[in-house]
Protein backbone atom coordinates (compact mmCIF):
# COMPACT_ATOMS: atom_id res chain seq x y z
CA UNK A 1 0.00 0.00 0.00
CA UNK A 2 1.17 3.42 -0.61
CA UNK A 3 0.98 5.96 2.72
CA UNK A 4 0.92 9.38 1.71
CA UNK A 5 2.09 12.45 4.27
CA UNK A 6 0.89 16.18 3.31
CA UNK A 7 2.27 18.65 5.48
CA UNK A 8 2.06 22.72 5.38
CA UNK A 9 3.93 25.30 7.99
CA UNK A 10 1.05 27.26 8.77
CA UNK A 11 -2.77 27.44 9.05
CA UNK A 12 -2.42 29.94 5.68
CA UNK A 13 -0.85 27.88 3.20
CA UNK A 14 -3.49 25.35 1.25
CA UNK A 15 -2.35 21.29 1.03
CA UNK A 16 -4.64 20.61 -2.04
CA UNK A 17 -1.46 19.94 -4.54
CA UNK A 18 0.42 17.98 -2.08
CA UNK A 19 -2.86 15.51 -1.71
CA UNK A 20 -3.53 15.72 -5.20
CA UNK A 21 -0.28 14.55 -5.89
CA UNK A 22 -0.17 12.02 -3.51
CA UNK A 23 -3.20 10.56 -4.83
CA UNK A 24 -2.06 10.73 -8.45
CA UNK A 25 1.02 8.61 -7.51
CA UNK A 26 -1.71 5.94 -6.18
CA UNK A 27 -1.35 6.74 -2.22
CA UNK A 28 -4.54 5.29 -0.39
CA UNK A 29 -4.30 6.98 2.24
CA UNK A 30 -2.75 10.11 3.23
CA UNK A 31 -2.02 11.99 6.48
CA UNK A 32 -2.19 15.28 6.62
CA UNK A 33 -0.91 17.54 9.31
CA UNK A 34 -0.10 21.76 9.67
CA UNK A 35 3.05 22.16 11.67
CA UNK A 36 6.21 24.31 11.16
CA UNK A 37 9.80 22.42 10.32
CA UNK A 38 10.82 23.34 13.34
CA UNK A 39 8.63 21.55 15.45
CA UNK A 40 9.92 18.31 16.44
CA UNK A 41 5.75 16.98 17.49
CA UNK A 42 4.15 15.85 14.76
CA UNK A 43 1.47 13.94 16.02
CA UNK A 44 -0.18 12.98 12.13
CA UNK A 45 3.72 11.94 10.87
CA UNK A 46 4.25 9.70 13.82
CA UNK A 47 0.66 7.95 13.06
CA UNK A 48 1.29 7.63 9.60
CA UNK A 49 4.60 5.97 10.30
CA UNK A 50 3.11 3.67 12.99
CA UNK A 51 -0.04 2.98 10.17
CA UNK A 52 2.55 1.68 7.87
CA UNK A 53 3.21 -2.69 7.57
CA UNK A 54 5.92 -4.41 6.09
CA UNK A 55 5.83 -4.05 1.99
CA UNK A 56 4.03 -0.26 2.58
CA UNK A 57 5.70 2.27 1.08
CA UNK A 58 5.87 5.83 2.23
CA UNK A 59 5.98 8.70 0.33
């Protein structure tokens, strides 16, 4: 299965293209999270990661 992660910096930005693009490329399901690169808790990244099996890939 393909696990997709969208993630924007701030509440203003829009993640339509990333999930767009993430479903293009075939990803059944994607996370999606808004939290700046410099904050080391991302709670939606972490579940995505733990949501992913052996033969998953993640992009």
């Amino acid at each position: 299965m393909l696990i997709g992660y969208a993630r924007i910096s701030t509440g203003s930005q829009n993640l339509d293209g990333q999930i767009d693009r993430l479903g293009q490329a075939g990803c059944q399901r994607i996370f999606q999270e808004v939290a700046s690169g410099a904050k080391a808790d991302r709670p939606q990244l972490l579940e995505a990661m733990e949501f992913c099996r052996a033969g998953d890939t993640f992009v």
